[in-house]
Protein backbone atom coordinates (compact mmCIF):
# COMPACT_ATOMS: atom_id res chain seq x y z
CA UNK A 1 117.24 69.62 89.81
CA UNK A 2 116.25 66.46 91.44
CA UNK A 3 112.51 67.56 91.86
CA UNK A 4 113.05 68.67 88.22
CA UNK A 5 113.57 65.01 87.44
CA UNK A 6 111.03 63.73 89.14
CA UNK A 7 108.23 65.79 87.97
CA UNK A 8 109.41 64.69 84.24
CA UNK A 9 109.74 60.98 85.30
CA UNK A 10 106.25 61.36 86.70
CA UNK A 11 105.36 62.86 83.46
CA UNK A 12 106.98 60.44 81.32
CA UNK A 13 105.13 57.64 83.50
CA UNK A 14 101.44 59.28 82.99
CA UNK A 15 102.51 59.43 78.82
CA UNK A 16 103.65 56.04 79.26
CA UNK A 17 100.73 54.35 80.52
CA UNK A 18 98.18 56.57 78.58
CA UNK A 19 99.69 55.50 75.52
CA UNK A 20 97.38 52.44 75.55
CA UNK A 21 94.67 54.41 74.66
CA UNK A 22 95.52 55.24 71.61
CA UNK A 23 96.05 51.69 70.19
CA UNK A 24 92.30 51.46 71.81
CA UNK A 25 91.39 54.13 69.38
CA UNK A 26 92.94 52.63 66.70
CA UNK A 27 90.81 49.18 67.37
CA UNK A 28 87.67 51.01 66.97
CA UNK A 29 88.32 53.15 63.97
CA UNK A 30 90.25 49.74 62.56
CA UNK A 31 86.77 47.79 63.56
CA UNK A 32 84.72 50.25 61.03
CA UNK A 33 87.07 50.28 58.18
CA UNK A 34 86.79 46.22 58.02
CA UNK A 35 83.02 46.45 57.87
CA UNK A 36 84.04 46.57 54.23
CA UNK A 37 85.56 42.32 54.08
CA UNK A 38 81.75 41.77 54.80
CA UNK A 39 80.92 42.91 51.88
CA UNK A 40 80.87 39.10 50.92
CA UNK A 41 77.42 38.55 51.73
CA UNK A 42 75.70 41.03 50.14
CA UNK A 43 76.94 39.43 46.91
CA UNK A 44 74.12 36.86 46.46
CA UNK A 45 71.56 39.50 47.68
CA UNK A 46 72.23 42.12 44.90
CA UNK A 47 72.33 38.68 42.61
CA UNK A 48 68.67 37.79 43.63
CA UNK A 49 67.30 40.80 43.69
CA UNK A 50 68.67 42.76 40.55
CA UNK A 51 69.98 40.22 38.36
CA UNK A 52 73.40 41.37 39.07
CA UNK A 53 76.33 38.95 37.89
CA UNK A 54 79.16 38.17 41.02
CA UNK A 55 82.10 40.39 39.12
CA UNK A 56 79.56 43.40 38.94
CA UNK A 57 77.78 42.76 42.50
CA UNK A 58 81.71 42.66 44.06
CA UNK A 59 82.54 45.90 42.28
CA UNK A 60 81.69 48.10 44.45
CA UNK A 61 83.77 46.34 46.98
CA UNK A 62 86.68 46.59 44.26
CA UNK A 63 86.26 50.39 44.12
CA UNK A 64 86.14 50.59 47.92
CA UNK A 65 89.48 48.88 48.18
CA UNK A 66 91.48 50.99 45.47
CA UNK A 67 89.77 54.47 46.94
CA UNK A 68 90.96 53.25 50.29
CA UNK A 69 94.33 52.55 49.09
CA UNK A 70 95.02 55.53 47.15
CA UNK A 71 93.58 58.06 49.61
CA UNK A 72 95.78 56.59 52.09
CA UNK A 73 98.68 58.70 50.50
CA UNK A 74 97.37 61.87 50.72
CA UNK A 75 96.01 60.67 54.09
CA UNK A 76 99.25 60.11 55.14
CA UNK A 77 100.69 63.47 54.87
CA UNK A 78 97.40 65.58 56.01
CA UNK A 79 97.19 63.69 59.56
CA UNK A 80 101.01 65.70 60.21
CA UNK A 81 99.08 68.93 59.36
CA UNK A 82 95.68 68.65 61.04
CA UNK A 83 96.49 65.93 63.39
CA UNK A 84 94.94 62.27 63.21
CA UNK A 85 92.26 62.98 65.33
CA UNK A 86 90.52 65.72 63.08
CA UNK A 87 91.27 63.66 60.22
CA UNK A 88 89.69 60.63 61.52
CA UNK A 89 86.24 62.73 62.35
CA UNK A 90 86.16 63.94 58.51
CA UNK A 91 86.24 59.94 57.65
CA UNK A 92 83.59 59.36 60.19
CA UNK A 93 81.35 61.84 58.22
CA UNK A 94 82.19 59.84 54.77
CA UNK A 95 80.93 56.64 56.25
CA UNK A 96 77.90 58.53 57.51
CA UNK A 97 77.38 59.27 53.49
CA UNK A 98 78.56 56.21 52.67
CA UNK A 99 76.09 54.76 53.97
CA UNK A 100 72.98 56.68 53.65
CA UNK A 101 73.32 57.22 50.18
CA UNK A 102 73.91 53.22 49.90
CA UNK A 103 70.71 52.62 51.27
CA UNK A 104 69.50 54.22 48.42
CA UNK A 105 69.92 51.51 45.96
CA UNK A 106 66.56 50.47 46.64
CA UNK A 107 65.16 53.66 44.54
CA UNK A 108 67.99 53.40 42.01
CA UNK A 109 68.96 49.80 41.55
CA UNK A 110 72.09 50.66 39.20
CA UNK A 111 75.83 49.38 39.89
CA UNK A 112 77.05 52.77 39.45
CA UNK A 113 75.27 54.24 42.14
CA UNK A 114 77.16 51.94 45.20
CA UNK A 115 80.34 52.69 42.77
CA UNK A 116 79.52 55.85 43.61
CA UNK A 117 78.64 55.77 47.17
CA UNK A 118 79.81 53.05 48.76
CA UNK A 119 83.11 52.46 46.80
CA UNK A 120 83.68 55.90 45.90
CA UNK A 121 82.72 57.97 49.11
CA UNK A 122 83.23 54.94 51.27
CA UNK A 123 86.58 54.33 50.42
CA UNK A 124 87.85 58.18 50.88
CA UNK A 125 86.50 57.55 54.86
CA UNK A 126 88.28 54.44 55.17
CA UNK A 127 91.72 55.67 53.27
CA UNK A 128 91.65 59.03 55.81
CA UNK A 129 90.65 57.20 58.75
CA UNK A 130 92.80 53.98 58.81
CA UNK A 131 96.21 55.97 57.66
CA UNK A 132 95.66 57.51 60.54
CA UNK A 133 96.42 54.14 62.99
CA UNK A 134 99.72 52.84 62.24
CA UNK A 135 101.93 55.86 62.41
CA UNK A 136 100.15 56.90 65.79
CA UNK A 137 100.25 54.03 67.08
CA UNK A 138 103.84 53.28 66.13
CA UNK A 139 105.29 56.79 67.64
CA UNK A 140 103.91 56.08 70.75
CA UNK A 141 105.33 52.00 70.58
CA UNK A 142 109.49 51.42 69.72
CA UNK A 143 109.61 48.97 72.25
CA UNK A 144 106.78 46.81 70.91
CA UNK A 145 106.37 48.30 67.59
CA UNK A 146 105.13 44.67 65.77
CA UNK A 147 102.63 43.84 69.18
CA UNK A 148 101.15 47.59 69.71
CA UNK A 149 100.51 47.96 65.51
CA UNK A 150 98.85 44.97 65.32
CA UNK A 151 96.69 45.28 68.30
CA UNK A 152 95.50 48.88 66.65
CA UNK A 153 94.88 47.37 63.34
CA UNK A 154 93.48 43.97 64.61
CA UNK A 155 89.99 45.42 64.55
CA UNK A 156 90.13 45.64 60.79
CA UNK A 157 90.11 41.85 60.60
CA UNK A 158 87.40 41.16 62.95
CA UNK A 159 84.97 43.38 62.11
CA UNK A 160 83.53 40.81 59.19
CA UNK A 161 83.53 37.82 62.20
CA UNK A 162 80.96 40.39 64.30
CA UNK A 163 79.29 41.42 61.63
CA UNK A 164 78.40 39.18 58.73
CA UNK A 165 76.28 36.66 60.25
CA UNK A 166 74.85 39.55 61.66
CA UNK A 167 74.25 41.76 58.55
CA UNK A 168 73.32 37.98 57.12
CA UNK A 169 71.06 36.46 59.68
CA UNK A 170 69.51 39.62 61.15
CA UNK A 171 69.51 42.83 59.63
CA UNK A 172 69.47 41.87 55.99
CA UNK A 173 66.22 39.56 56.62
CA UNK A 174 64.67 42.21 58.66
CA UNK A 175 65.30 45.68 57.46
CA UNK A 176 66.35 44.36 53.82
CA UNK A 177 69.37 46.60 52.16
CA UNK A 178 67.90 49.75 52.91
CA UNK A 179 67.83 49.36 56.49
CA UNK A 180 71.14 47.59 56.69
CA UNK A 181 72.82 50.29 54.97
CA UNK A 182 70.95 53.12 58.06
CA UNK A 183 72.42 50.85 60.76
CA UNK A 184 75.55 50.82 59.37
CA UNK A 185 75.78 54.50 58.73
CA UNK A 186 75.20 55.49 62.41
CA UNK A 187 77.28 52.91 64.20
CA UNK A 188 80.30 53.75 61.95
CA UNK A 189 79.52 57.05 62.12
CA UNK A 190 79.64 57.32 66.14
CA UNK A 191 82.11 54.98 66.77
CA UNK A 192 84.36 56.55 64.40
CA UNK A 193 83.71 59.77 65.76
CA UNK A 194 84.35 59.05 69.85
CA UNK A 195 87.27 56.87 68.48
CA UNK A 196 89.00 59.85 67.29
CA UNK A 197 89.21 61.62 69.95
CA UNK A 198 91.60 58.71 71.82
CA UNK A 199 94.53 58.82 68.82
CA UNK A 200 97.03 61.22 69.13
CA UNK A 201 100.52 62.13 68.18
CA UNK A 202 103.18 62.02 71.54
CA UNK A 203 104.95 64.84 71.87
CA UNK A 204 108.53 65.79 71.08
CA UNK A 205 109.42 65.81 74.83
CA UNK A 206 108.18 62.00 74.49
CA UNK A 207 110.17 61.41 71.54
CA UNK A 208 112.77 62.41 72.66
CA UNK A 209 112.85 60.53 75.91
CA UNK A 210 111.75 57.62 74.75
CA UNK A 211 113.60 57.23 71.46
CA UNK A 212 111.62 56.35 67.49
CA UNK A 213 113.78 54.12 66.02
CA UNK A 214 113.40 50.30 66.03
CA UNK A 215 115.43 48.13 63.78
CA UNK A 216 115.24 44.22 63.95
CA UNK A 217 118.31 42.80 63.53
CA UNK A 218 121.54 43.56 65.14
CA UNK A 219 123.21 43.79 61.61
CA UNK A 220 121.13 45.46 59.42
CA UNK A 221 122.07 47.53 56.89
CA UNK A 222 119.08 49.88 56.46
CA UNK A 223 119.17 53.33 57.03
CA UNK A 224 115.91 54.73 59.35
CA UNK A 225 114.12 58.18 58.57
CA UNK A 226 114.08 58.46 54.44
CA UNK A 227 111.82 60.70 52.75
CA UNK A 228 109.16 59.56 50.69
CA UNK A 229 110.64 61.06 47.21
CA UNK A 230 114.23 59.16 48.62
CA UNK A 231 112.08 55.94 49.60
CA UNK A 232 110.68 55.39 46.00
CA UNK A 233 114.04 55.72 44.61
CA UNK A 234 115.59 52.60 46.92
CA UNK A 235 115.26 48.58 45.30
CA UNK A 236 114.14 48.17 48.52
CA UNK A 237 110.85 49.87 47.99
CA UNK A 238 110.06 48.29 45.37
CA UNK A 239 110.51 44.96 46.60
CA UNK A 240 108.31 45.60 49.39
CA UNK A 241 106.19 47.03 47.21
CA UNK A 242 105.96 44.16 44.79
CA UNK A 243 105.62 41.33 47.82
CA UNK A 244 102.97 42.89 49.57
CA UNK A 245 100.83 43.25 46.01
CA UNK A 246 101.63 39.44 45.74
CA UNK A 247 100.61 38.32 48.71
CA UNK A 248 97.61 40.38 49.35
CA UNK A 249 96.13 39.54 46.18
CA UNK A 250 94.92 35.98 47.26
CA UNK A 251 93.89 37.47 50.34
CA UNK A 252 91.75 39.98 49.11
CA UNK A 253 90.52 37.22 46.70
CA UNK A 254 89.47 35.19 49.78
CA UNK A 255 87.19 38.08 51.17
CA UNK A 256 85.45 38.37 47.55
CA UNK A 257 85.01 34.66 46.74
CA UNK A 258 84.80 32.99 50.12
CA UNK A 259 81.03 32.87 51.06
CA UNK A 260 80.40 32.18 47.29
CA UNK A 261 82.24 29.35 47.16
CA UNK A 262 80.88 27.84 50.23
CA UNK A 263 77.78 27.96 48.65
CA UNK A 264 78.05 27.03 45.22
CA UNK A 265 81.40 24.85 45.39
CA UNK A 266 80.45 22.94 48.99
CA UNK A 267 76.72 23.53 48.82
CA UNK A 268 76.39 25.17 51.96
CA UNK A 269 73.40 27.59 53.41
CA UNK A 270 73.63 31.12 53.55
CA UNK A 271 73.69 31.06 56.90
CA UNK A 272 76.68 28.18 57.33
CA UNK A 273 78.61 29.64 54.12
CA UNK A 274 78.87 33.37 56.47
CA UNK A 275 80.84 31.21 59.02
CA UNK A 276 84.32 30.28 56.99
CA UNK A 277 84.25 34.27 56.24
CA UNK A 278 84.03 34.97 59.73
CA UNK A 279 86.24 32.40 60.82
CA UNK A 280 88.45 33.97 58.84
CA UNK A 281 88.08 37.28 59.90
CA UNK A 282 88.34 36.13 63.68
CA UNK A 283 91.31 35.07 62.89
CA UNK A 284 92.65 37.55 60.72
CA UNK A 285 91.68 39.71 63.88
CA UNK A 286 92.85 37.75 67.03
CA UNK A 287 96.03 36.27 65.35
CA UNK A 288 97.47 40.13 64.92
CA UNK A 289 98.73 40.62 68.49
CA UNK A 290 100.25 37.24 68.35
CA UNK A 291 102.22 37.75 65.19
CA UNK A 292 103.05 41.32 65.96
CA UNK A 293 104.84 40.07 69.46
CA UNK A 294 106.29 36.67 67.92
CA UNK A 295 107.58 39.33 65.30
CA UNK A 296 109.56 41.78 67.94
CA UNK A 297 110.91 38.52 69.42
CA UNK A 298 112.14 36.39 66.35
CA UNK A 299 112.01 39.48 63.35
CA UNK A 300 109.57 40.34 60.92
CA UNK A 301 110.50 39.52 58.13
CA UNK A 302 111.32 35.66 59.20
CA UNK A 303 107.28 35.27 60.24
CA UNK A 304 106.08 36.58 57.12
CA UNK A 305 108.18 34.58 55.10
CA UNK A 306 106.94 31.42 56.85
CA UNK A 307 103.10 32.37 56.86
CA UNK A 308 102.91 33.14 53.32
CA UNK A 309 104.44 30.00 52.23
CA UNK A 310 101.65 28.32 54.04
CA UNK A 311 99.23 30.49 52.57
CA UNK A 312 100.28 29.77 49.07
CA UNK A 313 100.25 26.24 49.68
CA UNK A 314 96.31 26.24 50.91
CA UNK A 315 95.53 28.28 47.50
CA UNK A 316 97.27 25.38 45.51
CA UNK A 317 95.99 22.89 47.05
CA UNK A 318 92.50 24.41 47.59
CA UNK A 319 90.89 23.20 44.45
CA UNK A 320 91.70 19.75 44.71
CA UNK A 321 91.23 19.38 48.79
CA UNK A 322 88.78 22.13 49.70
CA UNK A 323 85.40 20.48 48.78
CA UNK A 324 84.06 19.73 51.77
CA UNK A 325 82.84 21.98 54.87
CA UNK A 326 86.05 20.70 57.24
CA UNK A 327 89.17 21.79 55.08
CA UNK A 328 87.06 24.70 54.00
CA UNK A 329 87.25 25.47 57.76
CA UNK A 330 90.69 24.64 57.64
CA UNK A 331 91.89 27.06 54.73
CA UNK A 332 89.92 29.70 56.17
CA UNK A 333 92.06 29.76 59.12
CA UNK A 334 95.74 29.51 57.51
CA UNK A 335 93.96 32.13 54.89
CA UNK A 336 93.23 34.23 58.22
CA UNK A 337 97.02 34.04 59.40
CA UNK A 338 97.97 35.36 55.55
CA UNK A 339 95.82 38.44 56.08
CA UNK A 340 96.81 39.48 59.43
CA UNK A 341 100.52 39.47 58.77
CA UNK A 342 100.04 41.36 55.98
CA UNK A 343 98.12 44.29 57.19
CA UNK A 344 99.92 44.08 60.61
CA UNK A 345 103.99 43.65 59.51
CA UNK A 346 104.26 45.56 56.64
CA UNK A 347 103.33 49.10 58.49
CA UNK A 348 106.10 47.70 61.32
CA UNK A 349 108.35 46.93 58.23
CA UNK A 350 107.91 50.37 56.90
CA UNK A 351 108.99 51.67 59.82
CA UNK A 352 111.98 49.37 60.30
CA UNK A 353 113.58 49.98 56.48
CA UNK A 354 112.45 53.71 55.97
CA UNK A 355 112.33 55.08 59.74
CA UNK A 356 109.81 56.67 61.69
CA UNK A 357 109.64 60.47 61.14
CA UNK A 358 107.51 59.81 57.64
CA UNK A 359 105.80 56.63 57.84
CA UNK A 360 102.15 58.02 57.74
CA UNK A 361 103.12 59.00 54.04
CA UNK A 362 105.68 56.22 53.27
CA UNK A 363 103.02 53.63 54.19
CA UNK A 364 100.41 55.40 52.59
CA UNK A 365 102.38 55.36 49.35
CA UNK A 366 103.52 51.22 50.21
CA UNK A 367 100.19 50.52 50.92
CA UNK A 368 98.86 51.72 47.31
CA UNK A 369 99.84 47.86 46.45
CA UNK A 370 96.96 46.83 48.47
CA UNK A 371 94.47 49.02 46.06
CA UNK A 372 96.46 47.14 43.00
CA UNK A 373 95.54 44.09 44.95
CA UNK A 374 91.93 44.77 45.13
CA UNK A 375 91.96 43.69 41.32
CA UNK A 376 91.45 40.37 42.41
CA UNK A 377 88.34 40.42 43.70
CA UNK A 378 87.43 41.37 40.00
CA UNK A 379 89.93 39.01 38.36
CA UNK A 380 88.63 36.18 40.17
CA UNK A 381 85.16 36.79 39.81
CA UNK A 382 85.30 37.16 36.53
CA UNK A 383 87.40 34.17 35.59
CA UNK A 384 84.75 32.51 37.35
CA UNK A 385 82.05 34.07 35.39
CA UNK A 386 84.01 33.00 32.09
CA UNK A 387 84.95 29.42 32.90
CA UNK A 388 82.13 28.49 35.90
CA UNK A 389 84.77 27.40 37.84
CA UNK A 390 86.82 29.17 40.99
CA UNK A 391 90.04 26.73 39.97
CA UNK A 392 92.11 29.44 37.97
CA UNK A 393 91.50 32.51 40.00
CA UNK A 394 92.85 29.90 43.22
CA UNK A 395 95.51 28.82 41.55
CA UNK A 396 96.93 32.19 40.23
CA UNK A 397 96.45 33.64 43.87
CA UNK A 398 98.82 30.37 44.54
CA UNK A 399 101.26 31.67 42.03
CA UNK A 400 101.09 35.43 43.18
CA UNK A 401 101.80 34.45 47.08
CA UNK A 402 104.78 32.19 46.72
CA UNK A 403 106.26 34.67 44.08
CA UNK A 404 105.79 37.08 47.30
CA UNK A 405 107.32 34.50 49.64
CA UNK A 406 110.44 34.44 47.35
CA UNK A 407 111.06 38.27 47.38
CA UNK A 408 110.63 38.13 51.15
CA UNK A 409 113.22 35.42 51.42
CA UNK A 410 115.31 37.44 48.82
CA UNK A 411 115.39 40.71 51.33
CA UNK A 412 116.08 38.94 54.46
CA UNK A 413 119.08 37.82 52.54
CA UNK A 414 120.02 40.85 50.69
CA UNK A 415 119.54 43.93 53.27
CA UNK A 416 120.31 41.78 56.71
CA UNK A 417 117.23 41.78 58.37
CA UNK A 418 115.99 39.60 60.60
């Protein structure tokens, strides 16, 4: 019996420490989904070259985002089936076609065609691949569910801060669209692809030695493990539903607008409008592990509540007080902090009112807000079109996130949780 034990605490302890490795995995695959937030400056590109209007040249973007959110519930429930690995190698040959067919837009200059391949196929890689992160990830992690997430997912937000002064100042002037688009298709393709290989489900042995649940708050009243067809029958789903499509929707607006409004609005260079977007991707990126462990030490739901009230306040105030190149700066950062507690709590707060043993499909299904979100980019865009001015689009996103604040405020309250 005693050697018994040892040989399973010497087990446990290899399981233990190798679990690291998948939230490296989930960094990488993470890193290629966000290639997508520097989408931003390819905007004035398609402009200048094909006459394209900013609503029509962020479309494809748009589509991206609502693909990517709705193939994230499907996504969900096929990683249980084939495992997250295999799943996340059949995303890593969409963004090869992504990609490639992208760089065809050269030989047919028409906005359907990147609907079609970069929004449309794109989006299908990035919805199997990324719903493959969280509930990995968060199997292997109920000891630091809010730190381990958010390191996995923390590549999403930095990819733009790599690579859009480099798509901007390097391969864009070089290689022009068409030879951006062939880069892009073979790095995302291979690092994908090795990627997948590192995320894994633990076992049941695991599971059961280590324990799934995690619930912050000594007192709370919600029940863990609830099905998907129970979850979208709770208020509490559709609370969480409704904040996260309230606060994300500035954010997203950010990613579509940003670079755009450096130039037009502050009169900035191409080159020194790229850096607010990827100052606020780095820290949309880097801020992640820090809200995920100040989150498992003081509760999720109190740190969201208190960075989306600051990030409502920057979009109110950001007509009036972000016209020069300093609180641009500024805004991009608290804008940053929005985005990264977004994409890294609410996967840890699906897990925390719904339980573990579903979450790939419950978050897929939550996370459909974020595709309802992606409307902004269009919304804002276009109320820019129609009035020349970015004031109402900012101002609404002000609305939408403080709105999202309240219902945050209103759960903590209602359901007990910290």
């Amino acid at each position: 019996t005693t050697r018994s034990e040892g040989r399973d605490m010497s087990r446990f302890r290899k399981l233990y420490d190798s679990r690291w490795s998948v939230v490296l995995g989930g960094f990488l695959v993470a890193l290629m989904g966000g290639l997508s937030y520097s989408w931003g400056v390819f905007v004035e590109v398609l402009k200048q070259d094909y006459g394209w209007s900013k609503m029509i040249s962020t479309l494809p973007l748009s589509v991206f985002m609502v693909v990517f959110a709705i193939v994230m519930i499907p996504g969900g429930r096929l990683q249980e089936k084939i495992s997250p690995g295999r799943q996340i190698r059949i995303g890593a040959f969409f963004f090869l076609a992504a990609n490639l067919l992208s760089s065809l837009v050269v030989k047919f200059p028409h906005k359907w065609w990147l609907l079609f391949s970069y929004g449309l196929i794109g989006g299908i890689g990035c919805g199997l691949s990324y719903s493959c992160i969280a509930p990995a990830i968060r199997r292997w992690f109920p000891d630091h569910p809010g730190l381990a997430v958010s390191l996995g997912v923390m590549g999403f937000g930095l990819a733009a801060f790599f690579f859009a002064p480099l798509k901007a100042n390097f391969m864009l002037p070089s290689y022009g669209l068409h030879g951006t688009f062939i880069i892009l298709a073979i790095v995302t393709f291979t690092i994908t692809w090795l990627a997948s290989w590192l995320i894994r489900f633990p076992s049941e042995w695991h599971l059961h030695l280590f324990g799934t649940v995690h619930l912050s708050g000594d007192d709370s009243m919600i029940l863990a493990n609830v099905g998907p067809r129970e979850m979208i029958r709770k208020p509490l789903f559709w609370l969480t539903w409704s904040a996260f499509l309230m606060v994300v929707y500035g954010s997203l607006l950010t990613i579509g607008i940003l670079p755009s409004y450096g130039q037009t609005v502050v009169r900035l260079t191409g080159l020194q409008a790229a850096i607010p977007l990827s100052l606020f991707s780095l820290v949309n990126g880097l801020s992640r592990p820090v809200i995920g462990y100040v989150s498992d030490k003081l509760g999720t739901l109190k740190v969201m509540s208190v960075v989306f009230l600051a990030q409502s306040l920057v979009f109110l105030l950001f007509p009036s007080h972000v016209t020069t190149y300093g609180p641009l700066l500024a805004a991009s950062v608290i804008l940053g902090f929005g985005i990264a507690s977004s994409l890294a709590l609410f996967p840890v707060l699906t897990s925390e009112f719904f339980g573990v043993e579903h979450m790939g499909i419950n978050y897929g299904i939550l996370f459909s807000a974020y595709g309802f979100g992606a409307i902004a980019i269009q919304a804002g865009t276009y109320l820019h079109d129609l009035t020349g001015s970015y004031t109402p689009a900012l101002l609404m996103a002000g609305v939408t996130s403080l709105i999202g604040t309240l219902i945050m405020i209103y759960i903590r309250k209602t359901y007990k949780v910290s």
